[in-house]
PDB file of N, CA and C in Angstrom:
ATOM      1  N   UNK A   1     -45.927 -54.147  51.984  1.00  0.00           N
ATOM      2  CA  UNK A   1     -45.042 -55.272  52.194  1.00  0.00           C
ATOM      3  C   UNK A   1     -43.610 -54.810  52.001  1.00  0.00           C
ATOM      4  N   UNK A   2     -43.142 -54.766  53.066  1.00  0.00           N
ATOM      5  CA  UNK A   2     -41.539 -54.561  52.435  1.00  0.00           C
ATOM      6  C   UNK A   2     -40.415 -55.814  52.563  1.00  0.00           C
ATOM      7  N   UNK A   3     -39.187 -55.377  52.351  1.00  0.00           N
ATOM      8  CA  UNK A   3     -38.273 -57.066  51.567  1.00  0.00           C
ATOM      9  C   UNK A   3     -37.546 -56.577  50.837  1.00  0.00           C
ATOM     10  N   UNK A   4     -36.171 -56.968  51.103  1.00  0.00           N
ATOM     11  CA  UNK A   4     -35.542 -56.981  50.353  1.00  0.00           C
ATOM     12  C   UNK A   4     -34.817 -57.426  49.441  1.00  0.00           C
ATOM     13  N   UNK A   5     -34.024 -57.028  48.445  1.00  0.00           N
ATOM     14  CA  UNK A   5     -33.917 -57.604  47.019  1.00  0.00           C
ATOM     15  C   UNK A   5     -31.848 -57.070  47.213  1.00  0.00           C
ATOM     16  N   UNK A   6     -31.543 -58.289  47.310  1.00  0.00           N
ATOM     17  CA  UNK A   6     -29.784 -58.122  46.964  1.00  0.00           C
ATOM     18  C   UNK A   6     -29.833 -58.181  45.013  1.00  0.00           C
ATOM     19  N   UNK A   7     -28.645 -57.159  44.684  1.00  0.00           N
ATOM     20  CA  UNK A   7     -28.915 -56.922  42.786  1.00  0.00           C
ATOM     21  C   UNK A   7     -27.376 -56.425  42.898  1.00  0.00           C
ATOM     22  N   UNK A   8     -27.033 -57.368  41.904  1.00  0.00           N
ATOM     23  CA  UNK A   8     -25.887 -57.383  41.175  1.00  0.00           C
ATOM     24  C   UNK A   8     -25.751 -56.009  39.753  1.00  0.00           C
ATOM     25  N   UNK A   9     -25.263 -54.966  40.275  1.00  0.00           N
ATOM     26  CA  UNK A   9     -25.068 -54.290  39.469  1.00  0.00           C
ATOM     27  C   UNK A   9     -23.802 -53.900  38.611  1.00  0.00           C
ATOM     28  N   UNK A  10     -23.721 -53.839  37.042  1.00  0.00           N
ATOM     29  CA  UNK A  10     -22.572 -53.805  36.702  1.00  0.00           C
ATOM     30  C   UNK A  10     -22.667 -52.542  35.972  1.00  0.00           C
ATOM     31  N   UNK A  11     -22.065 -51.799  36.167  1.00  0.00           N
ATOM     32  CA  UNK A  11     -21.854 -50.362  35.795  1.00  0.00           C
ATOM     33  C   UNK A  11     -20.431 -49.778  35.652  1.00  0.00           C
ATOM     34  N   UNK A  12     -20.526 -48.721  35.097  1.00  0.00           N
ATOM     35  CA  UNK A  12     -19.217 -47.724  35.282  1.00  0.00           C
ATOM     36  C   UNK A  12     -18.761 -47.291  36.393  1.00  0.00           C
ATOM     37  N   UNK A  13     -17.360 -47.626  37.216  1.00  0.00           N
ATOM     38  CA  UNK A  13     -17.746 -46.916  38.571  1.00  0.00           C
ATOM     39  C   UNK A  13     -17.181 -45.660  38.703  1.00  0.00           C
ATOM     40  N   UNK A  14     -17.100 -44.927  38.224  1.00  0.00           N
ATOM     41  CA  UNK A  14     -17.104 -43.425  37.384  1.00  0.00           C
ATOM     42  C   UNK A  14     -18.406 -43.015  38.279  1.00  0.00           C
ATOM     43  N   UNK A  15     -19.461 -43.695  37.773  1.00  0.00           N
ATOM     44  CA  UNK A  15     -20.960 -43.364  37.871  1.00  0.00           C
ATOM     45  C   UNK A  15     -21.505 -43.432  39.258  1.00  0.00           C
ATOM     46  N   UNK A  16     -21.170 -44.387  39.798  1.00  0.00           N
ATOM     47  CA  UNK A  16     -21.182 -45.102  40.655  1.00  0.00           C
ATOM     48  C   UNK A  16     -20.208 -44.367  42.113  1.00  0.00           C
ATOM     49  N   UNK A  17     -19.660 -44.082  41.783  1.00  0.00           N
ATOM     50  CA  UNK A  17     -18.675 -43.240  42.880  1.00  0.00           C
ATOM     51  C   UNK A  17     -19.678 -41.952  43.559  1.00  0.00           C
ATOM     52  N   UNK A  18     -19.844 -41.271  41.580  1.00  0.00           N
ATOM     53  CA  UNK A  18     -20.435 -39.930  41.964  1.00  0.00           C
ATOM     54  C   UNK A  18     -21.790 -39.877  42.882  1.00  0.00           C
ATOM     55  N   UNK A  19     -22.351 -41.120  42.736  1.00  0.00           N
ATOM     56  CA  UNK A  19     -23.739 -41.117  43.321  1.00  0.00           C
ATOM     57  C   UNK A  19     -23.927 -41.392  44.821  1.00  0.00           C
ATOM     58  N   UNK A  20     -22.532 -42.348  44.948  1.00  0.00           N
ATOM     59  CA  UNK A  20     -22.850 -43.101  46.269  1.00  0.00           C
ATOM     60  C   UNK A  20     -20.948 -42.316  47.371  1.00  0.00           C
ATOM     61  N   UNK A  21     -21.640 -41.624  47.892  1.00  0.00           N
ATOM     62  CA  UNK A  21     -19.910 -41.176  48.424  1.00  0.00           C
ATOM     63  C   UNK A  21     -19.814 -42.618  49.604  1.00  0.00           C
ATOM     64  N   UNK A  22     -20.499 -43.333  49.844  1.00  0.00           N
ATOM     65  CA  UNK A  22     -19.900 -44.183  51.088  1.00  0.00           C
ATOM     66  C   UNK A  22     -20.029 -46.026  50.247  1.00  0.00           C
ATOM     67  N   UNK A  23     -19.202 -45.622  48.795  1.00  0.00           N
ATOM     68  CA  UNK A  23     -18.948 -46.548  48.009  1.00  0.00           C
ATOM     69  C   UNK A  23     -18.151 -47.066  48.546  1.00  0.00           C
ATOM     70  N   UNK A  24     -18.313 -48.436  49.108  1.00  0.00           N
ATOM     71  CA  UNK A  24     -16.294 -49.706  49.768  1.00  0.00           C
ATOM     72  C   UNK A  24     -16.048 -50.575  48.385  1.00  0.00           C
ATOM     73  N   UNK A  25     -14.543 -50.582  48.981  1.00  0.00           N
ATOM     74  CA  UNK A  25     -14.489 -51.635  47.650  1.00  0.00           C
ATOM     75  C   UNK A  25     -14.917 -52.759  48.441  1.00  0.00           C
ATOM     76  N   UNK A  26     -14.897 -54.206  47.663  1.00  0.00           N
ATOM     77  CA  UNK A  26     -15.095 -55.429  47.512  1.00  0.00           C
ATOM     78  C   UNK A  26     -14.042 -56.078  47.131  1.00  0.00           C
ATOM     79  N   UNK A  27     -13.132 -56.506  46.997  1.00  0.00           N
ATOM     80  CA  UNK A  27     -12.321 -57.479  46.365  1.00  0.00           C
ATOM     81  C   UNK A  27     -12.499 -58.860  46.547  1.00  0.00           C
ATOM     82  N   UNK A  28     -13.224 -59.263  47.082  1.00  0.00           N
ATOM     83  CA  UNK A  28     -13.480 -60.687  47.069  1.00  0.00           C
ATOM     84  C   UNK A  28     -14.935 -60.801  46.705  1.00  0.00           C
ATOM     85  N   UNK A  29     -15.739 -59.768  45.962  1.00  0.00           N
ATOM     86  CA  UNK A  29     -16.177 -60.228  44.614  1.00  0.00           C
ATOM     87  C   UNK A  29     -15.660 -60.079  43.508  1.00  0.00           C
ATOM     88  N   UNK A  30     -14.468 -59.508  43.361  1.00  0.00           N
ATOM     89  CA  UNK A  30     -13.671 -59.434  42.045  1.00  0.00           C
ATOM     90  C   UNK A  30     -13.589 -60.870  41.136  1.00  0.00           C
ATOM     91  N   UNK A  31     -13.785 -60.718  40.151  1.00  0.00           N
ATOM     92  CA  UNK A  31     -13.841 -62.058  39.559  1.00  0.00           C
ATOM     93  C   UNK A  31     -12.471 -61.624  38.275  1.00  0.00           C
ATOM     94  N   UNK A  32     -11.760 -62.461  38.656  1.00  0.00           N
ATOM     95  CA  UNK A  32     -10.283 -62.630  38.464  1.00  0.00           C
ATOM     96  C   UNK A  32     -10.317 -63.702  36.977  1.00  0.00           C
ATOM     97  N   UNK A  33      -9.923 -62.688  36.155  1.00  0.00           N
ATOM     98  CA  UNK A  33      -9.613 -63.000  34.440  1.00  0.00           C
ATOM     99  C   UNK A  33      -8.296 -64.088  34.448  1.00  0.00           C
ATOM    100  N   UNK A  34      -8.675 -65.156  33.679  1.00  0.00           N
ATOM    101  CA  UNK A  34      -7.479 -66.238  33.659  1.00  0.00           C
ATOM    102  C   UNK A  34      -6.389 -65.109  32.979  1.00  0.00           C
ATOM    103  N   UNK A  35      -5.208 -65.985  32.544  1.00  0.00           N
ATOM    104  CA  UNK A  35      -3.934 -65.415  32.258  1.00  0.00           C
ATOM    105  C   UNK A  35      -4.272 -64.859  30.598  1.00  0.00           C
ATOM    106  N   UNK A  36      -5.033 -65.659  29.435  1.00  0.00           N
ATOM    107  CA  UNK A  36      -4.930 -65.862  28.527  1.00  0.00           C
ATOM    108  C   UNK A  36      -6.405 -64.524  28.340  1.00  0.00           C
ATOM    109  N   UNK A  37      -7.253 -63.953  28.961  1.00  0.00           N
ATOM    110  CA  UNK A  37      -7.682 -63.070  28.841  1.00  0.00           C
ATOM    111  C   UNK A  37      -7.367 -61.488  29.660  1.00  0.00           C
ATOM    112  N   UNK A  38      -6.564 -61.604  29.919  1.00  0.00           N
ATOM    113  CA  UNK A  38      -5.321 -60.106  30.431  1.00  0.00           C
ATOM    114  C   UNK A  38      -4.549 -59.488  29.444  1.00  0.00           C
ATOM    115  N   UNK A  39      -4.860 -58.703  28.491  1.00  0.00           N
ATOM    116  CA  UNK A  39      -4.100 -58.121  27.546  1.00  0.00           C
ATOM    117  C   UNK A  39      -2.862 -56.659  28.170  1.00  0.00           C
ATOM    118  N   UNK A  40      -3.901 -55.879  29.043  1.00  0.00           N
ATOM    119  CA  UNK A  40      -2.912 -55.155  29.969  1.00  0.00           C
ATOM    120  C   UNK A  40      -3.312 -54.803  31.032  1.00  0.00           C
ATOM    121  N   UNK A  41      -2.300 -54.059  31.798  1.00  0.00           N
ATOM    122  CA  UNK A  41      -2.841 -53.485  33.587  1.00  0.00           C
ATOM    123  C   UNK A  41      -4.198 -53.023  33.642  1.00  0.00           C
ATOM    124  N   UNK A  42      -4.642 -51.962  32.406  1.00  0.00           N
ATOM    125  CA  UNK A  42      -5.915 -51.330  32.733  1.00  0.00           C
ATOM    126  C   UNK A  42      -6.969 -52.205  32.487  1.00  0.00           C
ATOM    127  N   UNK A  43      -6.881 -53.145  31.973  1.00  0.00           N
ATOM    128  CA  UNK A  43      -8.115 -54.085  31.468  1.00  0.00           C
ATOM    129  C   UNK A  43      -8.422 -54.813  32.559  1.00  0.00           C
ATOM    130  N   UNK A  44      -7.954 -54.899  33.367  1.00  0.00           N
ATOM    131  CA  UNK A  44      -8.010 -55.717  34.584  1.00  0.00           C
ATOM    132  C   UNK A  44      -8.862 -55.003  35.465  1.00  0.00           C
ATOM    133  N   UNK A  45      -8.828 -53.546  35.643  1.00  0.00           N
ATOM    134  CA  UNK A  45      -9.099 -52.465  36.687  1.00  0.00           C
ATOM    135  C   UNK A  45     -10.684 -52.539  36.548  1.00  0.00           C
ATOM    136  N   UNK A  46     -11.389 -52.903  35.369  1.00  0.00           N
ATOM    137  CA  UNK A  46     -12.691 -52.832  34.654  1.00  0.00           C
ATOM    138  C   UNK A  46     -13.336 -53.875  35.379  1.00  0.00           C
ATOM    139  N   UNK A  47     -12.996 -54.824  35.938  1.00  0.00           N
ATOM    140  CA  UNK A  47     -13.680 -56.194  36.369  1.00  0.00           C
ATOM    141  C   UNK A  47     -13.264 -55.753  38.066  1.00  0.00           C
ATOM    142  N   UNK A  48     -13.144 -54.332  38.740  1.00  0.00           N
ATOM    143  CA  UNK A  48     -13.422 -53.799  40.150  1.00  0.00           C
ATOM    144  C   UNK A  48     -14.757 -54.065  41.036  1.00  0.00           C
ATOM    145  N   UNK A  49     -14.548 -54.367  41.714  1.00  0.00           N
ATOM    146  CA  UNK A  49     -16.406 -55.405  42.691  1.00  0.00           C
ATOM    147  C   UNK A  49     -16.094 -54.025  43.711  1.00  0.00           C
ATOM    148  N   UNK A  50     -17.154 -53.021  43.380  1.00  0.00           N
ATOM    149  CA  UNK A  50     -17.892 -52.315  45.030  1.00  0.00           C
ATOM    150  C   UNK A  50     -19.327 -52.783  45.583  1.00  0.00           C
ATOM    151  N   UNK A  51     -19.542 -52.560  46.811  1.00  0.00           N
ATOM    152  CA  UNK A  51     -20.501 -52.559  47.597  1.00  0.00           C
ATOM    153  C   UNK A  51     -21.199 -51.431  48.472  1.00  0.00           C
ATOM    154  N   UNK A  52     -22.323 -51.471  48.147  1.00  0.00           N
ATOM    155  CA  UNK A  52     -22.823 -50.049  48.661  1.00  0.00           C
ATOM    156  C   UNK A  52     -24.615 -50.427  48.940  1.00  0.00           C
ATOM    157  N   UNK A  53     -25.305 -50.296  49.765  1.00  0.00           N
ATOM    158  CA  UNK A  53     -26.270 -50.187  49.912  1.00  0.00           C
ATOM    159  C   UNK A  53     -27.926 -49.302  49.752  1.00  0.00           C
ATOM    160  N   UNK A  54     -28.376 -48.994  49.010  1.00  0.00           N
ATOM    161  CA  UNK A  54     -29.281 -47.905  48.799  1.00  0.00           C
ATOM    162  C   UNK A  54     -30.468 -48.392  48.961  1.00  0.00           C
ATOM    163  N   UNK A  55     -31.490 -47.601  48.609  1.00  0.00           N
ATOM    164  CA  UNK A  55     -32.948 -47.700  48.824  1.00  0.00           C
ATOM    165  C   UNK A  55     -32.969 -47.715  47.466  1.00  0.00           C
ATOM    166  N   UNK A  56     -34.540 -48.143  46.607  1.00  0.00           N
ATOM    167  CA  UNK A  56     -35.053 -48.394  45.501  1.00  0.00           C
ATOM    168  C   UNK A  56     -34.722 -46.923  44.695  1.00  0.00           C
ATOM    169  N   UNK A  57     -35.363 -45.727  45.339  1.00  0.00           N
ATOM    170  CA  UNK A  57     -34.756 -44.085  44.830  1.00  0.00           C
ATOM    171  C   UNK A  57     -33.484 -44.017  43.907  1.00  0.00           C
ATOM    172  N   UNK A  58     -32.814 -44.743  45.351  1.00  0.00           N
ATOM    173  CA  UNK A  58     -31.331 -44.294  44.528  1.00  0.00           C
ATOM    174  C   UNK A  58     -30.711 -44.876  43.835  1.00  0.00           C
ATOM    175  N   UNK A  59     -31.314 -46.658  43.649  1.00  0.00           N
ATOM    176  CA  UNK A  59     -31.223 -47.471  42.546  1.00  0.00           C
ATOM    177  C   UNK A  59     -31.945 -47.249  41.596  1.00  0.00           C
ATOM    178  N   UNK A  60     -33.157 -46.575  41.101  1.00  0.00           N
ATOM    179  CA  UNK A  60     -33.791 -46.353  40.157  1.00  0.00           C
ATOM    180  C   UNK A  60     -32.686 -44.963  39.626  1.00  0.00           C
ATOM    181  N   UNK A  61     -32.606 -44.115  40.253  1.00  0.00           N
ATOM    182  CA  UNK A  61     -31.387 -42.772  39.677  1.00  0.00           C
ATOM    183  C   UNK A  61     -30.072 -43.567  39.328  1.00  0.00           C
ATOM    184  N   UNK A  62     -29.529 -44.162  39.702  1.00  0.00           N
ATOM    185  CA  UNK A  62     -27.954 -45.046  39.675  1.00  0.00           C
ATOM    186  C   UNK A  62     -28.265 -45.273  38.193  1.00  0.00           C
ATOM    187  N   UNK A  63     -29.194 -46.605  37.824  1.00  0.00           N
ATOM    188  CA  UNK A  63     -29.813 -47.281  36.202  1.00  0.00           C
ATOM    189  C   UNK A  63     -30.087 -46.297  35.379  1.00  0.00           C
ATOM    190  N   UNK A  64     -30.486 -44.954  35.980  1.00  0.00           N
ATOM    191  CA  UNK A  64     -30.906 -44.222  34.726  1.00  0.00           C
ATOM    192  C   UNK A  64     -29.624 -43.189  34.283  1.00  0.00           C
ATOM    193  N   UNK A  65     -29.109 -42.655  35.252  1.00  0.00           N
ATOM    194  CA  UNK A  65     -27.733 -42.175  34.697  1.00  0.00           C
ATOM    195  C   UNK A  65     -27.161 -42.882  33.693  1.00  0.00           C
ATOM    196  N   UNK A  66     -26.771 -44.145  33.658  1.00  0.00           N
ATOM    197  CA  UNK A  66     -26.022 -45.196  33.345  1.00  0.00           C
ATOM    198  C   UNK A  66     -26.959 -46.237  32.623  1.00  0.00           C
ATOM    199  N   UNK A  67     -27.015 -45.963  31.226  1.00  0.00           N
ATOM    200  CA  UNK A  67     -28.036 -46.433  30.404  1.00  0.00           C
ATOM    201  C   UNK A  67     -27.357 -48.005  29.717  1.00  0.00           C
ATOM    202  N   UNK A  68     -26.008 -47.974  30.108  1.00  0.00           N
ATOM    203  CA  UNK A  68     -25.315 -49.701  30.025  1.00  0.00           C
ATOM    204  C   UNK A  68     -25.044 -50.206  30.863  1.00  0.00           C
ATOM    205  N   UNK A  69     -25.706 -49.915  32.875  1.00  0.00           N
ATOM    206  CA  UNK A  69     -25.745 -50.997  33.361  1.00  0.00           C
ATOM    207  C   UNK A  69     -26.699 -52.051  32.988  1.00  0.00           C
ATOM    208  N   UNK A  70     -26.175 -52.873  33.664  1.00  0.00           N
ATOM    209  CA  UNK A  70     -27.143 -54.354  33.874  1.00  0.00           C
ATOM    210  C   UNK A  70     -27.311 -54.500  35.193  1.00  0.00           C
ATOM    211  N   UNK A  71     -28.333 -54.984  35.433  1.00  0.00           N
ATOM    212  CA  UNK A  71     -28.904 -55.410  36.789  1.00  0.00           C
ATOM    213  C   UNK A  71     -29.377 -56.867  36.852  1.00  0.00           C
ATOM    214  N   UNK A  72     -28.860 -57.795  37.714  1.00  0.00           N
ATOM    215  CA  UNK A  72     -29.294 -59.140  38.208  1.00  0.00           C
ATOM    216  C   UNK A  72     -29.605 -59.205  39.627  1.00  0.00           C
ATOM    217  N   UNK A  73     -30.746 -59.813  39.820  1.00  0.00           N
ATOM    218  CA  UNK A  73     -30.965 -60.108  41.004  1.00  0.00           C
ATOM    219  C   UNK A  73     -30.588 -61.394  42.040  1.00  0.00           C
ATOM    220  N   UNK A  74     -29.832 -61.472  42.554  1.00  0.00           N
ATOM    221  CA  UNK A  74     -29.143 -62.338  43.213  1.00  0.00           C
ATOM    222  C   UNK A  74     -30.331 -62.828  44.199  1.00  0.00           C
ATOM    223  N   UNK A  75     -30.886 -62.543  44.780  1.00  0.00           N
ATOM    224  CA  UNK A  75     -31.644 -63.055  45.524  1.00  0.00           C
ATOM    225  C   UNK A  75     -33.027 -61.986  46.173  1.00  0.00           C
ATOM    226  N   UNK A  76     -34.203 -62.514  47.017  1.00  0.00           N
ATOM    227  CA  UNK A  76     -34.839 -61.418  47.762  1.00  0.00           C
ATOM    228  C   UNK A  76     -35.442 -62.339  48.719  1.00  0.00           C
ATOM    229  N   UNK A  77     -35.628 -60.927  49.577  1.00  0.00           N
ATOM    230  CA  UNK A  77     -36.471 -61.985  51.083  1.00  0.00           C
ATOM    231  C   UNK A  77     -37.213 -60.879  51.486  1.00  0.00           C
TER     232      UNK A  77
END
């Protein structure tokens, strides 16, 4: 049976770069910190939205490099 599964991954993108070279950004999943949680420029850079597509392989290698992502599943069909 195959189907797929859209997954919200939040990771380092450090990690994330190295694995996937045809990483795009996203900016309109960026989820944008009110005024009163912005302490400085770099804190902002941390809440960056990419998009990238893989097979289960290279999502199972991505999670294990990176032992403080989180993974949510947004949806599957």
């Amino acid at each position: 049976m195959d189907g797929t599964l859209r997954l919200r991954v939040q990771s380092d993108t450090f990690v994330l770069q190295t694995l996937h070279t045809n990483l795009r950004c996203r900016p309109d999943l960026v989820e944008r910190p009110s005024s009163d949680d912005i302490v400085d420029d770099e804190a902002s850079d941390d809440n960056a939205a990419s998009s990238v597509r893989v097979d289960a392989r290279h999502a199972s290698k991505m999670l294990s490099v990176d032992g403080n992502a989180v993974l949510s599943v947004l949806c599957c069909t």
